[in-house]
C-alpha atoms as a PDB file:
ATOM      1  CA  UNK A   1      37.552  25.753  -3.715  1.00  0.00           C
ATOM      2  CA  UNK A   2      41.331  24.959  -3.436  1.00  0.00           C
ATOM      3  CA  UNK A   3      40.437  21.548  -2.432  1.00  0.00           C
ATOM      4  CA  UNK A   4      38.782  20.928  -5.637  1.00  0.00           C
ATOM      5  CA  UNK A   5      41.080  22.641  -7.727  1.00  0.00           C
ATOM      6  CA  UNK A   6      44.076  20.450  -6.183  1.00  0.00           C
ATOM      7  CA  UNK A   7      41.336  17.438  -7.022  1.00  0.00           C
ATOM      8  CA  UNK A   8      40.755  18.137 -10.800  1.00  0.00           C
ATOM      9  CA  UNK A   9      45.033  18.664 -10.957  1.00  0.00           C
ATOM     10  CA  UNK A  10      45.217  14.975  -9.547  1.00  0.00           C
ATOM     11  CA  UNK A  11      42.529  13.557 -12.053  1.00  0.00           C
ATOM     12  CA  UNK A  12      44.078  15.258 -14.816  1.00  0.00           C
ATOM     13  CA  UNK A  13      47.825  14.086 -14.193  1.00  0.00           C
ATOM     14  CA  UNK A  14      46.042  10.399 -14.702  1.00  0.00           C
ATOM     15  CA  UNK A  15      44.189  11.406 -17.348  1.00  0.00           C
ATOM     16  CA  UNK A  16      46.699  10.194 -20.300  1.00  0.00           C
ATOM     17  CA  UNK A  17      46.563   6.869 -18.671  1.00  0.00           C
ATOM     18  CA  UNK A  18      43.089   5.991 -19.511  1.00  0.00           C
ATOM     19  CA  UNK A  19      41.467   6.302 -23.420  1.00  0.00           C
ATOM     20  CA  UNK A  20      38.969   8.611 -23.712  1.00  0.00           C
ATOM     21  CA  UNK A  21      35.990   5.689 -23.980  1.00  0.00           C
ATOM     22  CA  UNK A  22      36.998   4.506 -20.351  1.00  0.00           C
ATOM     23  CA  UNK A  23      35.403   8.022 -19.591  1.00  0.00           C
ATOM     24  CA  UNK A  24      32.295   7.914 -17.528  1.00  0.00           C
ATOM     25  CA  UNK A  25      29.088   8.697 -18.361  1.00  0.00           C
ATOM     26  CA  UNK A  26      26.381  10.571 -15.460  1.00  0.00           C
ATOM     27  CA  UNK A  27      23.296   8.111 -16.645  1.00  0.00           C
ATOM     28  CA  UNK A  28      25.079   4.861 -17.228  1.00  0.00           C
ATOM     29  CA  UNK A  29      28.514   3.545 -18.506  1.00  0.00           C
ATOM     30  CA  UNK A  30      28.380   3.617 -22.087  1.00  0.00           C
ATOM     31  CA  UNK A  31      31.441   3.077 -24.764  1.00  0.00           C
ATOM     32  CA  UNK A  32      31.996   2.451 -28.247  1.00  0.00           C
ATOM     33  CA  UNK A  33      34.101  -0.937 -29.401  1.00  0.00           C
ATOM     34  CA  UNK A  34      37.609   0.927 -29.961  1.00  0.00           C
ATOM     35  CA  UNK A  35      40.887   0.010 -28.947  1.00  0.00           C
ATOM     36  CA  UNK A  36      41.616   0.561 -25.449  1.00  0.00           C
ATOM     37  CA  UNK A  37      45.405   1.513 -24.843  1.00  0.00           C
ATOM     38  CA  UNK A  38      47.210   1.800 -21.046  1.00  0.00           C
ATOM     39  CA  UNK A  39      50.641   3.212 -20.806  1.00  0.00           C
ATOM     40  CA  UNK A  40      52.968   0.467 -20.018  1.00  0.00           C
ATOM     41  CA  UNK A  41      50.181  -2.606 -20.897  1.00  0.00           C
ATOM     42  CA  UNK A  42      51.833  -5.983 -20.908  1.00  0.00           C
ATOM     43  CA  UNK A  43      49.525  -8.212 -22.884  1.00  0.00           C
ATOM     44  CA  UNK A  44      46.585  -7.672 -25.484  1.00  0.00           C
ATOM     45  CA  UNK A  45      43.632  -9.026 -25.385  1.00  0.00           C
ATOM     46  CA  UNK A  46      40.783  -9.011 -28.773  1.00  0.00           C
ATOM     47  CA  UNK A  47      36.972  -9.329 -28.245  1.00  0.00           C
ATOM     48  CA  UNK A  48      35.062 -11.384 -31.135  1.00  0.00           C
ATOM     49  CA  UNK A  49      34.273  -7.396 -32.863  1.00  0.00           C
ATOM     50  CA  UNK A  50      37.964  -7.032 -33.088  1.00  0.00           C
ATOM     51  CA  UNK A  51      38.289  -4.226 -30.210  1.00  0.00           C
ATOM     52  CA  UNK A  52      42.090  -4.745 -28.702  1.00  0.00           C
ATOM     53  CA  UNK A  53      42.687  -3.921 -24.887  1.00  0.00           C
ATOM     54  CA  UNK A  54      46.057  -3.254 -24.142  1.00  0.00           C
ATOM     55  CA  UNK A  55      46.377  -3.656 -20.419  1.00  0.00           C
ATOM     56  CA  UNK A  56      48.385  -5.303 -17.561  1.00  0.00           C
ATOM     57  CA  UNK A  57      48.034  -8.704 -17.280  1.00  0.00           C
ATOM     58  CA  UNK A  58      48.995  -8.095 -13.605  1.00  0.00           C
ATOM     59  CA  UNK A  59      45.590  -7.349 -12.335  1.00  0.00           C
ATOM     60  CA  UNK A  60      44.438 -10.531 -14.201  1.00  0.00           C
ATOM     61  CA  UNK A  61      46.966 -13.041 -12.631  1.00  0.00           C
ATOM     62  CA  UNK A  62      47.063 -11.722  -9.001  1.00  0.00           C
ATOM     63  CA  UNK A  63      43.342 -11.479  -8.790  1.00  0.00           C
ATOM     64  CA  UNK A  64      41.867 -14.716 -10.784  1.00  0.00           C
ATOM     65  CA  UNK A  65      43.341 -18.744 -11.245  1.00  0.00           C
ATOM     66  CA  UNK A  66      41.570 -18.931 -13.770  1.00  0.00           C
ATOM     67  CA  UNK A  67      43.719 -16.303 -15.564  1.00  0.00           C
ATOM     68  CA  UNK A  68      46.756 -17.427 -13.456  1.00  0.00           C
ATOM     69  CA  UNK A  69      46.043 -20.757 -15.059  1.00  0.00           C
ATOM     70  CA  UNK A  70      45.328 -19.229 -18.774  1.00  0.00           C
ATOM     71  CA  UNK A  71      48.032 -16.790 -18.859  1.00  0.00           C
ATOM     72  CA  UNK A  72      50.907 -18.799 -16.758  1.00  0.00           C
ATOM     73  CA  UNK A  73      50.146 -22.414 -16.638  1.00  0.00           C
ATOM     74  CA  UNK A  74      50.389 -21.779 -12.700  1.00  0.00           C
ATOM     75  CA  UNK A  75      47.718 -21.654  -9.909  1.00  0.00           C
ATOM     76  CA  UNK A  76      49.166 -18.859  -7.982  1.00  0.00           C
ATOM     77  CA  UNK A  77      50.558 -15.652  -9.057  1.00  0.00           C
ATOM     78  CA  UNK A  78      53.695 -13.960 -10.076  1.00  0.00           C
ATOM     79  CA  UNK A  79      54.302 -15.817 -12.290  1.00  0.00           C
ATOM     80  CA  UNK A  80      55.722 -15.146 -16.397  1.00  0.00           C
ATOM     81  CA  UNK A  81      53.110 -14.944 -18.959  1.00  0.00           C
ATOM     82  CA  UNK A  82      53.996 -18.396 -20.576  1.00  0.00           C
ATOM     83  CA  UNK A  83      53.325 -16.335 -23.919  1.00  0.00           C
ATOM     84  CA  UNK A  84      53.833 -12.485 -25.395  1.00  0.00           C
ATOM     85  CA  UNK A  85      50.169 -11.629 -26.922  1.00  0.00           C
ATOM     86  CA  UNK A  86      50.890  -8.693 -28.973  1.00  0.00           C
ATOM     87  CA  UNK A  87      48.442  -5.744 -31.247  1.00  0.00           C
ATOM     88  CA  UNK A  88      49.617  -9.058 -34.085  1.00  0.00           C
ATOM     89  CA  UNK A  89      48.967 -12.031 -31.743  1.00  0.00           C
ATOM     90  CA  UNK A  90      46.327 -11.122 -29.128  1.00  0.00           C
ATOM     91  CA  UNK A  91      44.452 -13.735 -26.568  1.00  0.00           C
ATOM     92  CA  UNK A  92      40.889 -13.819 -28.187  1.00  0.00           C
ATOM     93  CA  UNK A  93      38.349 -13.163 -25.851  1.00  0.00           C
ATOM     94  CA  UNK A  94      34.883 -15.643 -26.849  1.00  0.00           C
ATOM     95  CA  UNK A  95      32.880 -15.365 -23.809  1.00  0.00           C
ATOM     96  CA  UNK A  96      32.724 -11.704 -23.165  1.00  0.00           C
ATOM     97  CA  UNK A  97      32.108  -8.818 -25.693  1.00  0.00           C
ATOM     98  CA  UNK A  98      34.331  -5.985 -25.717  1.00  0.00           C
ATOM     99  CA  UNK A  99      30.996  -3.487 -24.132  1.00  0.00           C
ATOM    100  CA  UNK A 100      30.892  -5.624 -20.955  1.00  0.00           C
ATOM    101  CA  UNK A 101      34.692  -5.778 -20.614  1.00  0.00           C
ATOM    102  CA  UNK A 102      35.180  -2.586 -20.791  1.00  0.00           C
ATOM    103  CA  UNK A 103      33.306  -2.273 -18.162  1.00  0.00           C
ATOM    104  CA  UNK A 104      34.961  -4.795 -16.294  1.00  0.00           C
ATOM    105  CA  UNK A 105      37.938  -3.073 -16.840  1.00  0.00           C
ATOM    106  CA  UNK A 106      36.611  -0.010 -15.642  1.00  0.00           C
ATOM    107  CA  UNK A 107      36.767  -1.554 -12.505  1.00  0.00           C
ATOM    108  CA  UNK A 108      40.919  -1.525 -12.355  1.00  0.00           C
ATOM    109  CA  UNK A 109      41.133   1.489 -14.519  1.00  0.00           C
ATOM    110  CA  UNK A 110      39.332   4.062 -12.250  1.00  0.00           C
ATOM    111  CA  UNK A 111      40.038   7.705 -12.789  1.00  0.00           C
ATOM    112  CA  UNK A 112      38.434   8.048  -9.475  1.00  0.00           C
ATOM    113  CA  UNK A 113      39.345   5.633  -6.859  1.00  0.00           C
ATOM    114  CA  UNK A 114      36.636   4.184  -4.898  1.00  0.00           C
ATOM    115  CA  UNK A 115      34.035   6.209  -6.879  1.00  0.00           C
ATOM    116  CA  UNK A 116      31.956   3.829  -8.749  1.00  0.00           C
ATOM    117  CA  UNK A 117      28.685   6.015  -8.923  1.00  0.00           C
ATOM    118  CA  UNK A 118      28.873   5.821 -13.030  1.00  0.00           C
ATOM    119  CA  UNK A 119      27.968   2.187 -12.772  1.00  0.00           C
ATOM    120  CA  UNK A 120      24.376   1.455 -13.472  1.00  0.00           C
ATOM    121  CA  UNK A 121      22.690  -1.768 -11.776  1.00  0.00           C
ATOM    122  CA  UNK A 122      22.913  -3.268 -14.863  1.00  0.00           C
ATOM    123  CA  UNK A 123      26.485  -2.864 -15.453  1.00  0.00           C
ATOM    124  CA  UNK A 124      27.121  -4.467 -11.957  1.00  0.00           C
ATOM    125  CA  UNK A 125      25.582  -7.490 -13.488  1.00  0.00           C
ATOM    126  CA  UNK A 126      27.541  -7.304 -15.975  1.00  0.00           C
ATOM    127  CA  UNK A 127      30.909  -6.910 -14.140  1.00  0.00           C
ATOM    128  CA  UNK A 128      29.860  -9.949 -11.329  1.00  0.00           C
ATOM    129  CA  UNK A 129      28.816 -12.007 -14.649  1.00  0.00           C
ATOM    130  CA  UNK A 130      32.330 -11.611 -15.723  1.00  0.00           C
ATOM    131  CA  UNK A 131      33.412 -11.617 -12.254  1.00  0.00           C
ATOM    132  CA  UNK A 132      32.290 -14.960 -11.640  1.00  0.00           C
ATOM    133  CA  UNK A 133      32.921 -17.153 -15.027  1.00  0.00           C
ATOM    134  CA  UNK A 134      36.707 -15.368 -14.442  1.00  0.00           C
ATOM    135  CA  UNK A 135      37.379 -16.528 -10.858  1.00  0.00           C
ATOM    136  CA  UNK A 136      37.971 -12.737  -9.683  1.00  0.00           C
ATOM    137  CA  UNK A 137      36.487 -13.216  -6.125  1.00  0.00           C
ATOM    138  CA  UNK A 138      37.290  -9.506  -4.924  1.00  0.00           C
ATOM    139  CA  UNK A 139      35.456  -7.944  -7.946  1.00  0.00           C
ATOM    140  CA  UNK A 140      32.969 -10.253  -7.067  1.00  0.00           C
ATOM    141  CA  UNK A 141      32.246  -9.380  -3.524  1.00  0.00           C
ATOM    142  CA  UNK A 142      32.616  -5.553  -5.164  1.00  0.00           C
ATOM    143  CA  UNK A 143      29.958  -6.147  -7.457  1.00  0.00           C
ATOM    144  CA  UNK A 144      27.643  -7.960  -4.723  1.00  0.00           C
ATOM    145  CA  UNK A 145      28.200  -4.709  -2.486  1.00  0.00           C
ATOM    146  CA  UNK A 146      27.313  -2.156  -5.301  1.00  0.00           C
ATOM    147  CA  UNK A 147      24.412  -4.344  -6.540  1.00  0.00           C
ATOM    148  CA  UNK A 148      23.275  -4.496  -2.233  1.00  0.00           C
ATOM    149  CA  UNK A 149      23.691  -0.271  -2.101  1.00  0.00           C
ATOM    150  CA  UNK A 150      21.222  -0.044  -5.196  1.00  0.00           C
ATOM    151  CA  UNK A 151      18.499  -2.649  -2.837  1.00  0.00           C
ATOM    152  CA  UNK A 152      19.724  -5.413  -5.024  1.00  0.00           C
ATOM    153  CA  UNK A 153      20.530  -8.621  -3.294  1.00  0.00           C
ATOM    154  CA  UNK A 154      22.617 -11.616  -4.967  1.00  0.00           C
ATOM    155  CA  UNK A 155      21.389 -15.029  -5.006  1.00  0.00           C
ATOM    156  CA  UNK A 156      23.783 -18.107  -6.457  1.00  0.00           C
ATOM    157  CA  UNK A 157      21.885 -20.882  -7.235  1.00  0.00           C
ATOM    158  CA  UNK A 158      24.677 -22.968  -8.676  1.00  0.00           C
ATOM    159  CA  UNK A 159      25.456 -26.771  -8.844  1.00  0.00           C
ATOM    160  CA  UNK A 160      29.171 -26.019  -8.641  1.00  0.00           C
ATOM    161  CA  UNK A 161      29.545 -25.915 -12.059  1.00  0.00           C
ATOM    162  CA  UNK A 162      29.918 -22.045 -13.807  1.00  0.00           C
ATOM    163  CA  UNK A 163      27.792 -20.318 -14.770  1.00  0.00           C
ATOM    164  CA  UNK A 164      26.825 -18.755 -17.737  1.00  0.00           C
ATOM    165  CA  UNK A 165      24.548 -15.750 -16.911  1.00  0.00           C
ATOM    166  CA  UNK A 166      23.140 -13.749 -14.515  1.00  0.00           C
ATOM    167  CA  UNK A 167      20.010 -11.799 -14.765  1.00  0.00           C
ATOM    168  CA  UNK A 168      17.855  -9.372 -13.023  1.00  0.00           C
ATOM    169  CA  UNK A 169      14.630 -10.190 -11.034  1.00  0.00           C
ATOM    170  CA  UNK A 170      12.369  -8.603 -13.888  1.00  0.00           C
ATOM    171  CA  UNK A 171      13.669 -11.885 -15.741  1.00  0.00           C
ATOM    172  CA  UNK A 172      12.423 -14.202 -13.035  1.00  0.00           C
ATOM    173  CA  UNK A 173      10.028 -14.794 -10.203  1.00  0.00           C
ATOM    174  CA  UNK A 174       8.555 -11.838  -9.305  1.00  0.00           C
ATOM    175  CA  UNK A 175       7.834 -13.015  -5.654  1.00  0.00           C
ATOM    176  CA  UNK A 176      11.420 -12.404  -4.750  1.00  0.00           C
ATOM    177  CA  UNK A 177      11.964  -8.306  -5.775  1.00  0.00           C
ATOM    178  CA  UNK A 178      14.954  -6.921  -5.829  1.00  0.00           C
ATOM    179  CA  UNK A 179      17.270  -9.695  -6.300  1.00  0.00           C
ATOM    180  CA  UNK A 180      19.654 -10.506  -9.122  1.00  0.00           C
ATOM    181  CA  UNK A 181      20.111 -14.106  -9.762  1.00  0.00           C
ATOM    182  CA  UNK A 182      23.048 -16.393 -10.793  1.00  0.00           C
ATOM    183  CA  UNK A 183      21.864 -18.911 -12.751  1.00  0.00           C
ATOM    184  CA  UNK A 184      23.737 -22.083 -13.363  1.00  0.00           C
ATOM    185  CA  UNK A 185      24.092 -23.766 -17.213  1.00  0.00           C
ATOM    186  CA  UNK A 186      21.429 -25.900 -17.575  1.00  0.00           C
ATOM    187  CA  UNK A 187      21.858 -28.435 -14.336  1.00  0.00           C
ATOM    188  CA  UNK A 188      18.955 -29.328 -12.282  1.00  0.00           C
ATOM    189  CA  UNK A 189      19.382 -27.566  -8.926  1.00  0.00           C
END
């Protein structure tokens, strides 16, 4: 009983750190398009709905070139933001809706570290979607692991050039179960 007493104190401590729609939900993660606001964020980013997430653009330029290249002109990180994006002057986000990256984000803002049980199959999907079209190879491999614990497997059937979904095996042949599929944009493969 202590043990879980000194484990809600912990939680709690973080608690102000993370909005209240970052909050996990026992069936599925769910959330509303609100701001999302993290003590100490560095950049803001805007969804086409007009949802703001103030985060740290750390996570997003040590984990992906293709932010490293977005956000600093460089291929490697540690490098300045080339550019201040503000609540006034966010970086608009086209190719992701503010649902799916707050899940995403979810991923780096974890009130319980390691603990990912809130994550439904389908938001894995969602997460190596964005995972993938980002460059983020370690939330990649995450999502890949969650998606195998659930008896999902990944298959990539790419033709090196990104893709622009991923569905579930309901959506495709149903000779292969349990297997979520990357599909490439419209190349033969």
């Amino acid at each position: 009983m202590e043990n879980y007493k000194s484990n809600l104190k912990a939680l709690q401590i973080f608690q102000p750190f993370i909005h209240h729609n970052m909050q996990a939900n026992t069936k599925s993660f769910t959330s509303v398009p609100e701001d999302l606001i993290i003590r100490g964020a560095d950049i803001v980013f805007m969804t086409d709905d007009g949802a703001k997430f103030h985060v740290h653009a750390y996570f997003f330029t040590r984990e992906s070139v293709y932010w490293q290249q977005k956000l600093t002109g460089h291929n490697e990180p540690h490098h300045p933001l080339s550019k201040r994006y503000t609540p006034n002057d966010p970086y608009i986000i086209q190719d992701v809706d503010s649902r799916d990256l707050r899940k995403f984000l979810r991923v780096f803002y974890n009130t319980r570290y390691g603990d990912y049980s809130f994550f439904s199959k389908f938001d894995w999907i969602d997460i190596l979607s964005i995972a993938h079209k980002w460059e983020f190879p370690q939330v990649k491999t995450l999502s890949k692991r969650y998606l195998g614990t659930m008896g999902y497997g990944v298959v990539e059937r790419t033709c090196g050039v990104h893709c622009t979904r991923i569905v579930d095996d309901e959506m495709i042949d149903r000779s292969y179960p349990n297997q979520v599929y990357l599909i490439s944009c419209g190349h033969e493969i």
